[in-house]
C-alpha atoms as a PDB file:
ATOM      1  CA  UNK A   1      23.649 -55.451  23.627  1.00  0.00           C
ATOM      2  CA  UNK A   2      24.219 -53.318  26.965  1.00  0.00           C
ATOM      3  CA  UNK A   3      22.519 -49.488  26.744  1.00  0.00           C
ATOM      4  CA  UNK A   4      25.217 -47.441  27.096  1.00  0.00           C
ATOM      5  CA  UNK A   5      26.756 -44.217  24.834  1.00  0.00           C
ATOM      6  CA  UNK A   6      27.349 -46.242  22.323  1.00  0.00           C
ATOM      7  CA  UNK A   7      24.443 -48.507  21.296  1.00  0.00           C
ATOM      8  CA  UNK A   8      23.165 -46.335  18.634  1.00  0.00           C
ATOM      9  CA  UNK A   9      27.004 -46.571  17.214  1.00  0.00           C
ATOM     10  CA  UNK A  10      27.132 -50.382  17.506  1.00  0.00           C
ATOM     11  CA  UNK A  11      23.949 -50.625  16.052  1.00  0.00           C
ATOM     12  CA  UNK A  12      24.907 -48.823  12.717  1.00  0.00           C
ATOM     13  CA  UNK A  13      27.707 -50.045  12.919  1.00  0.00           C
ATOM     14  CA  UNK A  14      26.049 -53.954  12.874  1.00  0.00           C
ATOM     15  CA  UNK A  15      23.313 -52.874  10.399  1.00  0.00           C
ATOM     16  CA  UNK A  16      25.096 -51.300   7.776  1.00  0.00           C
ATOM     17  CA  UNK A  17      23.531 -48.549   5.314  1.00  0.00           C
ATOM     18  CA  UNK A  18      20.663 -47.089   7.174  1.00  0.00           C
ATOM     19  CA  UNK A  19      19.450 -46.310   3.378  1.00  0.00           C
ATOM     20  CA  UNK A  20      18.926 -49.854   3.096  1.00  0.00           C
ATOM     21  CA  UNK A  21      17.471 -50.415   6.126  1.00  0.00           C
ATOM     22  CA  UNK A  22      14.517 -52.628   6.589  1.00  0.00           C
ATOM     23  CA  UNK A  23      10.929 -50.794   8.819  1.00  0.00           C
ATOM     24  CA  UNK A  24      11.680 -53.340  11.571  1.00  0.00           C
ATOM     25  CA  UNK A  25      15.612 -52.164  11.978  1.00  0.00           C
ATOM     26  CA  UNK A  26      14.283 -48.154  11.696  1.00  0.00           C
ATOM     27  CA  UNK A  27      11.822 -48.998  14.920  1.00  0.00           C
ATOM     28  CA  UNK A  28      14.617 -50.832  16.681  1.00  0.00           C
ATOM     29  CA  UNK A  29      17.079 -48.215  15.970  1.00  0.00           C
ATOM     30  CA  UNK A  30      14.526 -45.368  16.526  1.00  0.00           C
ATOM     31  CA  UNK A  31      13.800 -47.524  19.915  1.00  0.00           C
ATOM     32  CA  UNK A  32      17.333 -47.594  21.422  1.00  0.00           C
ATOM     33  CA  UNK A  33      17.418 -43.878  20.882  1.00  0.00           C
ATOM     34  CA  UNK A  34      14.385 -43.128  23.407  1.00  0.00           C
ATOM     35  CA  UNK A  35      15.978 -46.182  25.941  1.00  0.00           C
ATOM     36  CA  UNK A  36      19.540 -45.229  25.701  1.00  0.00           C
ATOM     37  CA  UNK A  37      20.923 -42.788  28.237  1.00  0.00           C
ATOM     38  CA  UNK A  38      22.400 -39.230  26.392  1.00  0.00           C
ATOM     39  CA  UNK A  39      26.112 -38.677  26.525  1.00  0.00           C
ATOM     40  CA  UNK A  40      26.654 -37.455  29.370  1.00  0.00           C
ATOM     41  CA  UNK A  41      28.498 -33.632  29.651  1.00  0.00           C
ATOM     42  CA  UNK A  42      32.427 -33.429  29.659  1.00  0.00           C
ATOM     43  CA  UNK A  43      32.737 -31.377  32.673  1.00  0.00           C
ATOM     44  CA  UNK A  44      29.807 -31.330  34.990  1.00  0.00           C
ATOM     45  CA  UNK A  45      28.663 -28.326  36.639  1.00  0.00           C
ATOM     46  CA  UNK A  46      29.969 -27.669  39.727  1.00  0.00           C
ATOM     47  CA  UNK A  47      33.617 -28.585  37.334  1.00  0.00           C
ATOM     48  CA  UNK A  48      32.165 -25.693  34.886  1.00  0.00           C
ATOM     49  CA  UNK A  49      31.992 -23.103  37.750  1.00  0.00           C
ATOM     50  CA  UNK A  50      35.855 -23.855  39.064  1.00  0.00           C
ATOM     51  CA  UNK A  51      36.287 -23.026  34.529  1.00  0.00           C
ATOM     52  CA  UNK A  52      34.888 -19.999  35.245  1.00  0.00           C
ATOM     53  CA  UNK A  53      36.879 -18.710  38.499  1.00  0.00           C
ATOM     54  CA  UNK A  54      39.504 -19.302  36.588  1.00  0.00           C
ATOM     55  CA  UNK A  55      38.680 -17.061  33.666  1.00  0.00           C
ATOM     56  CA  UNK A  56      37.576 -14.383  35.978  1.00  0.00           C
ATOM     57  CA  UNK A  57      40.647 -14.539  37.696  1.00  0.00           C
ATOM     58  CA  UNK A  58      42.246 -14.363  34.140  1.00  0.00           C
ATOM     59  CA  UNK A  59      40.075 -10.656  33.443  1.00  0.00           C
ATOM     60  CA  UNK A  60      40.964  -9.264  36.975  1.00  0.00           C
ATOM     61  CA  UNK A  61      45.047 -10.305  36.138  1.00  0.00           C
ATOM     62  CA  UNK A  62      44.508  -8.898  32.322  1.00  0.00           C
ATOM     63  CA  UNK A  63      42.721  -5.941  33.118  1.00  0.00           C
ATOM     64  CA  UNK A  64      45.543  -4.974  35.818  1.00  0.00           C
ATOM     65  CA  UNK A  65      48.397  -5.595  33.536  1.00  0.00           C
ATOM     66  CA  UNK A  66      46.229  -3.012  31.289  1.00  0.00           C
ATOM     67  CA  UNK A  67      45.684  -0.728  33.585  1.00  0.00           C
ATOM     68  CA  UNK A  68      49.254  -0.129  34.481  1.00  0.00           C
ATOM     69  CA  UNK A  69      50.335  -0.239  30.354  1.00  0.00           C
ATOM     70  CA  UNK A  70      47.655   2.654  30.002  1.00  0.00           C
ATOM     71  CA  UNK A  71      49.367   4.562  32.943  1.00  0.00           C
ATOM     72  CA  UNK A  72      52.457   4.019  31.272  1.00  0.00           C
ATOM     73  CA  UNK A  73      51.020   5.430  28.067  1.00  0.00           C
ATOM     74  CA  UNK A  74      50.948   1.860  26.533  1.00  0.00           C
ATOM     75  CA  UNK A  75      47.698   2.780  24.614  1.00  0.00           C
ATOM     76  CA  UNK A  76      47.904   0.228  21.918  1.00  0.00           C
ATOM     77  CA  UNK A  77      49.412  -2.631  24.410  1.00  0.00           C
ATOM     78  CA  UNK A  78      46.647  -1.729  27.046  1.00  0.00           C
ATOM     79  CA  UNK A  79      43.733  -2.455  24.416  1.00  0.00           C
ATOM     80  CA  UNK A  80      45.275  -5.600  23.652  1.00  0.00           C
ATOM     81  CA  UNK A  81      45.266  -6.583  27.078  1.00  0.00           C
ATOM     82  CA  UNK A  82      41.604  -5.106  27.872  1.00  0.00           C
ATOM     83  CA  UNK A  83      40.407  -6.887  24.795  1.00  0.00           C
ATOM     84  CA  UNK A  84      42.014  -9.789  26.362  1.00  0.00           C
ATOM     85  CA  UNK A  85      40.316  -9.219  29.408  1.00  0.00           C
ATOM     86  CA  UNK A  86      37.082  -9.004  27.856  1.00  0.00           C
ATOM     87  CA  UNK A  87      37.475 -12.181  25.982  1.00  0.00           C
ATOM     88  CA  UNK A  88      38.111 -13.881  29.352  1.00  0.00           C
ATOM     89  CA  UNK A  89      35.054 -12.053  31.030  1.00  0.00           C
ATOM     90  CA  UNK A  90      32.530 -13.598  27.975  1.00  0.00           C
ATOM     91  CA  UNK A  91      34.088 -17.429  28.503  1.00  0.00           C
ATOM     92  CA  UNK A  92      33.463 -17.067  32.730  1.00  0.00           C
ATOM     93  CA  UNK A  93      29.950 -16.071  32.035  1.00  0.00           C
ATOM     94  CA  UNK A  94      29.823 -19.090  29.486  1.00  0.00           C
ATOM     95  CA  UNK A  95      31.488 -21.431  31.657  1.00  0.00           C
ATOM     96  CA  UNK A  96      28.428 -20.143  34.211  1.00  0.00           C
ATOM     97  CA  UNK A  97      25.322 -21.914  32.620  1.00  0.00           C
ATOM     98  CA  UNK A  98      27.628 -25.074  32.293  1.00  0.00           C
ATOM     99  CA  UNK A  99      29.469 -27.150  29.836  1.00  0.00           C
ATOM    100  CA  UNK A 100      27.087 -27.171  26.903  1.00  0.00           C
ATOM    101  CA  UNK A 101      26.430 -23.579  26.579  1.00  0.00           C
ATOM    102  CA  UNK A 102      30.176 -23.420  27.222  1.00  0.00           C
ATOM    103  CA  UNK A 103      31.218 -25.692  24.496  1.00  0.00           C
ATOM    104  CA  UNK A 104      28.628 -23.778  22.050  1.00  0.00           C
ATOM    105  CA  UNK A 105      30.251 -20.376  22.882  1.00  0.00           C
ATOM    106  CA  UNK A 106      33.977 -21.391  22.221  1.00  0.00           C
ATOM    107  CA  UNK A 107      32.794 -22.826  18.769  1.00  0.00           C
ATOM    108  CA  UNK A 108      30.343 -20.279  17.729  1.00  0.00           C
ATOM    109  CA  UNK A 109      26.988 -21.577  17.568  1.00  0.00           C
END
């Protein structure tokens, strides 16, 4: 069996019920959790920060298009585009600290 993602998988998948799992299968499967190599990220970091740009750029476009509704006397259509704004000003500064902290904010956790 190679180490890779998806050992641990494999191994359940192999083993069956890990209710009915014997103490030597728990210490192998318990040992190909410390050996195998975490999943790695999605998007790495320096991916995350090209995210972010992008959102930013996103706020500076929103928050124009608001600005010139409000001078128009758009009040109701300039908070939806400031809100919209905002929204993309909160997922840059996610998209910042990289992809997990990014991933947590766009689900909620």
């Amino acid at each position: 069996m190679t180490l890779d993602t998806d050992t641990l998988n494999r191994f359940r998948d192999q083993h069956g019920d890990p209710t009915q799992w014997c103490v030597a299968e728990f210490d192998s499967y318990i040992t190909l959790g410390d050996i195998t190599p975490p999943v790695p990220p999605l998007y790495s970091y320096a991916e995350m920060q090209v995210v972010a740009a992008d959102h930013e750029r996103s706020a500076v476009s929103q928050q124009s298009v608001a600005n010139r509704l409000a001078a128009d006397g758009h009040a109701v259509a300039a908070g939806i585009w400031r809100r919209g704004a905002q929204e993309a000003q909160r997922c840059a500064a996610a998209a910042r600290f990289g992809f997990p902290h990014y991933e947590a904010f766009l689900n909620g956790w």
